[in-house]
N, C-alpha and C. Protein backbone atom coordinates (compact mmCIF):
# COMPACT_ATOMS: atom_id res chain seq x y z
N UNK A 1 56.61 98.51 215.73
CA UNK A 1 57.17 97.65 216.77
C UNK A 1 56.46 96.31 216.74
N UNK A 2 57.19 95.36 216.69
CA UNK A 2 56.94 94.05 216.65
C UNK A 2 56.00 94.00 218.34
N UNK A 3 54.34 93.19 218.27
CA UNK A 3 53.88 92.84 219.51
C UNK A 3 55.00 91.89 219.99
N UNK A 4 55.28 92.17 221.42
CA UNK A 4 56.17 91.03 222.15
C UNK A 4 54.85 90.23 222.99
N UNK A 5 54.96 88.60 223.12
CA UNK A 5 54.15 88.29 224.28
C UNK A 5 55.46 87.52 225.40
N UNK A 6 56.52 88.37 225.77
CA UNK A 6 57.22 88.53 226.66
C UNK A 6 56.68 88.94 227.82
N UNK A 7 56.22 87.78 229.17
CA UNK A 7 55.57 88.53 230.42
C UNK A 7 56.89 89.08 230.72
N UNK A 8 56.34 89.83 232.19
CA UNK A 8 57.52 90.34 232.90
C UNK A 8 58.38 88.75 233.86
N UNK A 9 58.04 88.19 234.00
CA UNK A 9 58.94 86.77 234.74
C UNK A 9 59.73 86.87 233.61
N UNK A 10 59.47 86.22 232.14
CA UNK A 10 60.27 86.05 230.87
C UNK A 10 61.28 87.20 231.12
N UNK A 11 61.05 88.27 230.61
CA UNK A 11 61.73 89.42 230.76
C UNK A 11 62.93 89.45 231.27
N UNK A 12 62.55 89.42 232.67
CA UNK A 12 64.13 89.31 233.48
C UNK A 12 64.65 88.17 233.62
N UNK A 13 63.69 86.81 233.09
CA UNK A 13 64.76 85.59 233.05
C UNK A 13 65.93 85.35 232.03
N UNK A 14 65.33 86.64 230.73
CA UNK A 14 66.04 86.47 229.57
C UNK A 14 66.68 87.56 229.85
N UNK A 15 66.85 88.76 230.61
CA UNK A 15 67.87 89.57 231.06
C UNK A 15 69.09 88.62 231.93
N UNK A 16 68.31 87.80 232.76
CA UNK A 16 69.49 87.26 233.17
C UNK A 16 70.48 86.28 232.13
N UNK A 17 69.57 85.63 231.43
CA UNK A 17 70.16 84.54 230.72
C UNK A 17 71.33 85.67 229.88
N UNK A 18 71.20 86.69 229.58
CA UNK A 18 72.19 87.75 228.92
C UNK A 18 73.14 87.88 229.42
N UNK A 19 72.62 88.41 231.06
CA UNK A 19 73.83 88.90 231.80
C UNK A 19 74.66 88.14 232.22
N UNK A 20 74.35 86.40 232.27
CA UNK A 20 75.21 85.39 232.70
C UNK A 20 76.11 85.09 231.56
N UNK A 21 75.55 84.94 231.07
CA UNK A 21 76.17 84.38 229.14
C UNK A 21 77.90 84.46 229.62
N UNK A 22 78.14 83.27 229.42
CA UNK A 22 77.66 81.96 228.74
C UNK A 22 77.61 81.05 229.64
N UNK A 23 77.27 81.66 230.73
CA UNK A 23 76.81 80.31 231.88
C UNK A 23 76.21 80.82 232.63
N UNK A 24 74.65 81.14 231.85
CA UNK A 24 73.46 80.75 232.37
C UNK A 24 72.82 79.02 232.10
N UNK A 25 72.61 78.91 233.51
CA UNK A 25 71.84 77.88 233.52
C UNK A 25 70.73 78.48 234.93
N UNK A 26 69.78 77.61 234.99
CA UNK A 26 68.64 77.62 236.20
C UNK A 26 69.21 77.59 237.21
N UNK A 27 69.58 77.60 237.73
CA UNK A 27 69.88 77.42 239.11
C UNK A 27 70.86 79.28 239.33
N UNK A 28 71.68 79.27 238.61
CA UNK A 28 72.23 80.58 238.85
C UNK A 28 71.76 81.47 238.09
N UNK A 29 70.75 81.35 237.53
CA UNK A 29 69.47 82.27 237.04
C UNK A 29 68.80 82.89 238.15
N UNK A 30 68.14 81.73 238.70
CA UNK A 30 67.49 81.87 240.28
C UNK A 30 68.02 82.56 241.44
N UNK A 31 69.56 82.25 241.39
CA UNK A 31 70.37 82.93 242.31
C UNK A 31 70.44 84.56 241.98
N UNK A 32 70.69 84.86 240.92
CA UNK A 32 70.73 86.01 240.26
C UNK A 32 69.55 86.74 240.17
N UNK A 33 68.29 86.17 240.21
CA UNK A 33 67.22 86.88 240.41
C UNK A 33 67.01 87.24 241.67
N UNK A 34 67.02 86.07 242.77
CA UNK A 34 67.00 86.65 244.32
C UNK A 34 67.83 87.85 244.62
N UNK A 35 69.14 87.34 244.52
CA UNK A 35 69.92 88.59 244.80
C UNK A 35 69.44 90.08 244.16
N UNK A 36 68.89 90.10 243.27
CA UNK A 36 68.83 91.52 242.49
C UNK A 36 67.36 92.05 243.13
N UNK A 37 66.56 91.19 243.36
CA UNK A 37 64.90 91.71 243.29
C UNK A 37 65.06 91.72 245.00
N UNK A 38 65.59 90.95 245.63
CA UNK A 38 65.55 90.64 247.04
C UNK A 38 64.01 89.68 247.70
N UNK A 39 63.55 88.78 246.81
CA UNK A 39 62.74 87.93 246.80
C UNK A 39 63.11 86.51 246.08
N UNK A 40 62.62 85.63 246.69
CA UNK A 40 62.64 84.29 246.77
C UNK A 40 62.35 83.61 245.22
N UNK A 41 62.95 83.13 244.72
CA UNK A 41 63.00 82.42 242.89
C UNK A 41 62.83 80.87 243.07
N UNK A 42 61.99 80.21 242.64
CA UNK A 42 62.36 78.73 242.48
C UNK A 42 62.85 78.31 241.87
N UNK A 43 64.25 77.43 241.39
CA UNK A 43 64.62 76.72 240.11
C UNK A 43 63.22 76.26 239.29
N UNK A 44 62.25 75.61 239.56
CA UNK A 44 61.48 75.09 238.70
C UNK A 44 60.55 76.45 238.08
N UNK A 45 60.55 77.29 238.57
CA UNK A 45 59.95 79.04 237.73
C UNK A 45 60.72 78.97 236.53
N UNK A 46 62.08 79.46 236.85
CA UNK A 46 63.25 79.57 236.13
C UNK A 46 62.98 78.88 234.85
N UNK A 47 62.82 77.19 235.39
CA UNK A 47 63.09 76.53 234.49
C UNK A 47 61.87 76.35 233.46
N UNK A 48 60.78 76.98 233.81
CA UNK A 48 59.19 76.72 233.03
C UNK A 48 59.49 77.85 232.39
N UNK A 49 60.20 78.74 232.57
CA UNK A 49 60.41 80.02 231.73
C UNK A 49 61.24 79.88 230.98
N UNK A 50 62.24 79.20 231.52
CA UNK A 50 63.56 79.07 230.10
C UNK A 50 62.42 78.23 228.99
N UNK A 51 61.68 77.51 229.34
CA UNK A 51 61.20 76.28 228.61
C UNK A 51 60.19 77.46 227.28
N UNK A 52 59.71 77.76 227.81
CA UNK A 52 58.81 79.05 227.35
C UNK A 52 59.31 79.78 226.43
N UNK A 53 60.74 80.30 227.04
CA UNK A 53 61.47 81.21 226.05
C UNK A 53 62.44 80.39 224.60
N UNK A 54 62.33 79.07 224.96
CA UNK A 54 63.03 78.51 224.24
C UNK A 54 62.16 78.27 223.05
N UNK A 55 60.76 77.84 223.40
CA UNK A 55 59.77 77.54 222.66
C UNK A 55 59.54 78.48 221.72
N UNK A 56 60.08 79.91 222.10
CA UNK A 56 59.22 81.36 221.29
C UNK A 56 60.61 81.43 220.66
N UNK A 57 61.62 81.18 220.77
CA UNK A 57 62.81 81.15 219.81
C UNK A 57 63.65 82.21 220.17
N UNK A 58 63.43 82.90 221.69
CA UNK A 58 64.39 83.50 222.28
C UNK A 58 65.54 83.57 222.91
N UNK A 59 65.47 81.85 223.41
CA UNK A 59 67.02 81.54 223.72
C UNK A 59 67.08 80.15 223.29
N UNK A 60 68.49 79.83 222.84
CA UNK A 60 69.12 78.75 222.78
C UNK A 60 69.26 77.85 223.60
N UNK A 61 69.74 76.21 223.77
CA UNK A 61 70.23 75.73 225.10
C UNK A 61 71.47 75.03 224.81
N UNK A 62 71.82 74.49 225.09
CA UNK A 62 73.04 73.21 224.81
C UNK A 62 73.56 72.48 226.30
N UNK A 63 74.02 71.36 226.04
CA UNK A 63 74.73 70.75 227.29
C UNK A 63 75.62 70.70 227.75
N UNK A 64 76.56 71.32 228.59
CA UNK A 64 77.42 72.07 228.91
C UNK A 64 78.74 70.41 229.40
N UNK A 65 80.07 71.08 229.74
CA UNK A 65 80.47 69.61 230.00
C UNK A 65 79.93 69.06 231.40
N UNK A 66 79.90 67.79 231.88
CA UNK A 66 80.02 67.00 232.79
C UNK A 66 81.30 67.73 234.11
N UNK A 67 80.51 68.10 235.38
CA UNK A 67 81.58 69.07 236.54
C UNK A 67 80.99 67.64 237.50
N UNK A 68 82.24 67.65 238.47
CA UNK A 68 82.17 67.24 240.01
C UNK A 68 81.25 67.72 240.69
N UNK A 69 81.23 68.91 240.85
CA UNK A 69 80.48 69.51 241.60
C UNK A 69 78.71 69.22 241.77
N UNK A 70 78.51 69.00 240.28
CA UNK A 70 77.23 68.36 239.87
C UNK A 70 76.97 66.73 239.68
N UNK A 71 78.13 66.14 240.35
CA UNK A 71 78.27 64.24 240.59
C UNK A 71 78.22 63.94 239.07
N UNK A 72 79.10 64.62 238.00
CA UNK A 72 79.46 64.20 236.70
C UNK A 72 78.11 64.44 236.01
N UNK A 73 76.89 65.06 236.18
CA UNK A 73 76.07 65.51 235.65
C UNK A 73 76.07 66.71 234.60
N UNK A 74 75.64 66.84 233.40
CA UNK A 74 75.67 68.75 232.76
C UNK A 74 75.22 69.03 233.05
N UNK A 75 75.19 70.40 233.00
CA UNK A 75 74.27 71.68 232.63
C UNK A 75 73.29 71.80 231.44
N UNK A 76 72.35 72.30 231.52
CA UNK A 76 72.02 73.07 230.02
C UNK A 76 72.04 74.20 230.60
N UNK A 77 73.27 74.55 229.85
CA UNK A 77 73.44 76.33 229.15
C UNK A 77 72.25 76.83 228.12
N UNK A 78 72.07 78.57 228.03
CA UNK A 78 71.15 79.01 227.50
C UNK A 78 71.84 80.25 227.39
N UNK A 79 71.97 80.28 226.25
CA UNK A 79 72.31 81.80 225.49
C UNK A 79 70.85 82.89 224.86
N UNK A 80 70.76 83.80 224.79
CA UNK A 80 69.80 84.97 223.90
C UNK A 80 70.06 84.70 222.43
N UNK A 81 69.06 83.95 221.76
CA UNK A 81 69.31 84.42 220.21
C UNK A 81 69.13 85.55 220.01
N UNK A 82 69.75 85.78 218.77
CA UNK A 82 69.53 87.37 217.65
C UNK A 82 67.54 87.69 217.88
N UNK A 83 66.58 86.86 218.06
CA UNK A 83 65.51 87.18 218.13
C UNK A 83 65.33 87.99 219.51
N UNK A 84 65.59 86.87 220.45
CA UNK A 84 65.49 87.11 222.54
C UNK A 84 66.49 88.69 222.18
N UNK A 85 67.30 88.90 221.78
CA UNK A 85 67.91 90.63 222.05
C UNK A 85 67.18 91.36 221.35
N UNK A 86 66.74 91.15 220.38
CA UNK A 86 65.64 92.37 219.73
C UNK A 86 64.31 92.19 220.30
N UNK A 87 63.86 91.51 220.99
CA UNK A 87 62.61 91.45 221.51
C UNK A 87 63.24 92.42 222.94
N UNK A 88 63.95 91.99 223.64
CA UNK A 88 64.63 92.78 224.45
C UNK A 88 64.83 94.23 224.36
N UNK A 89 65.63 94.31 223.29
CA UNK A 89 66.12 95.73 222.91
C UNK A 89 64.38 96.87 222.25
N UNK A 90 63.51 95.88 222.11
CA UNK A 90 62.27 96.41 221.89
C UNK A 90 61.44 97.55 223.09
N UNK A 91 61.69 96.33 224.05
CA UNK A 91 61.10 96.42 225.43
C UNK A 91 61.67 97.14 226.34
N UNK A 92 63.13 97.50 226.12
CA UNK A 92 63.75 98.56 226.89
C UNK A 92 63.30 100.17 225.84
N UNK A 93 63.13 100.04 224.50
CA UNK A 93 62.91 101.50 224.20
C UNK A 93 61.58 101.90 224.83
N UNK A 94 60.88 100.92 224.56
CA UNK A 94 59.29 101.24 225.06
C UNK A 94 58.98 101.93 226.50
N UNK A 95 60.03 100.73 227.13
CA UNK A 95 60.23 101.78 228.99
C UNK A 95 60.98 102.92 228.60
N UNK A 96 61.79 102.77 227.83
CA UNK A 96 62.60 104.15 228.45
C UNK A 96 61.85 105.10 227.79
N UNK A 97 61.12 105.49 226.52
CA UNK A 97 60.48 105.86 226.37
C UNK A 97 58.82 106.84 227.16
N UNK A 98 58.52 105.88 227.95
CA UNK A 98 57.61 106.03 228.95
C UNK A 98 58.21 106.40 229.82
N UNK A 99 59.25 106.05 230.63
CA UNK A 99 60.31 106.84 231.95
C UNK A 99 60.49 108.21 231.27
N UNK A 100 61.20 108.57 230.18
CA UNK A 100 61.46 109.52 229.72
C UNK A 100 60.11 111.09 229.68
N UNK A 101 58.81 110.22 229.51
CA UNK A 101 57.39 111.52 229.54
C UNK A 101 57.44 111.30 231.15
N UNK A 102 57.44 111.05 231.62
CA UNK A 102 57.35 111.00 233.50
C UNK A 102 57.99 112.19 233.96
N UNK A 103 57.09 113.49 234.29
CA UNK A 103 57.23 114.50 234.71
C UNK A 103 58.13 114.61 235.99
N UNK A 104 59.72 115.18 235.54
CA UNK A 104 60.35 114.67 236.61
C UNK A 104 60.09 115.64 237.75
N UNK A 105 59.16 116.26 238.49
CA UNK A 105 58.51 116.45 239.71
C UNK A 105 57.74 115.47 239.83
N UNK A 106 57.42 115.10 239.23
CA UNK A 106 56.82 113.81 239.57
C UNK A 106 57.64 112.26 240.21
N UNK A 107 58.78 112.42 239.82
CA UNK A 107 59.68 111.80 240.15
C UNK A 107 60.14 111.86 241.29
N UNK A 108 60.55 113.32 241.52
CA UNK A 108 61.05 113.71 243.46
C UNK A 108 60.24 113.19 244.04
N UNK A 109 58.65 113.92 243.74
CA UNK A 109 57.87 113.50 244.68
C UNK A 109 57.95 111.81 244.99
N UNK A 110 58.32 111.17 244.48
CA UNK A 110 58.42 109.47 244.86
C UNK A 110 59.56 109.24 245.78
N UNK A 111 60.76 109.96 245.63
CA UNK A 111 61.99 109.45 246.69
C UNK A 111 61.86 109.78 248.19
């Protein structure tokens, strides 16, 4: 297994950037993280992480067209390269892996 230095912030920013595809950008990154975790996201987190992940060659960006809504401003969009899903797809065997030895009495006892 390839070492990942994927923190956990990265992690689910590049889960989201997946699950939005193809319109992830920061701001509905952020939205998408609040809603799911039920805690507070800053666009500028978001955006030090996309910056991060872009740097390690996990996601893409590009400039999306010019909307009203944004006073004729773009977006940068951010897709998962072929790298960001196998670093991904790494990091989910490893949990599920570890969920999987978790003695499920051990499990009841938590609910």
């Amino acid at each position: 297994m390839r070492r990942s230095d994927l923190g956990e912030f990265e992690e689910v920013v590049l889960l989201a950037v997946a699950a939005l595809s193809p319109k992830a950008y920061s701001v509905v990154i952020a939205e998408e993280l609040e809603q799911e975790t039920g805690n507070s996201v800053s666009t500028g987190a978001v955006h030090a992480a996309l910056q991060r992940l872009e740097q390690k060659g996990y996601v893409s960006s590009f400039l999306g067209e010019a909307t009203a809504e944004r006073g004729g401003r773009r977006k940068r969009l951010f897709t998962v390269t072929a790298l960001g899903g196998r670093i991904l797809q790494e990091v989910r065997a490893v949990r599920n892996r570890l969920w999987e030895r978790i003695d499920s009495h051990l499990l009841l006892d938590w609910q």
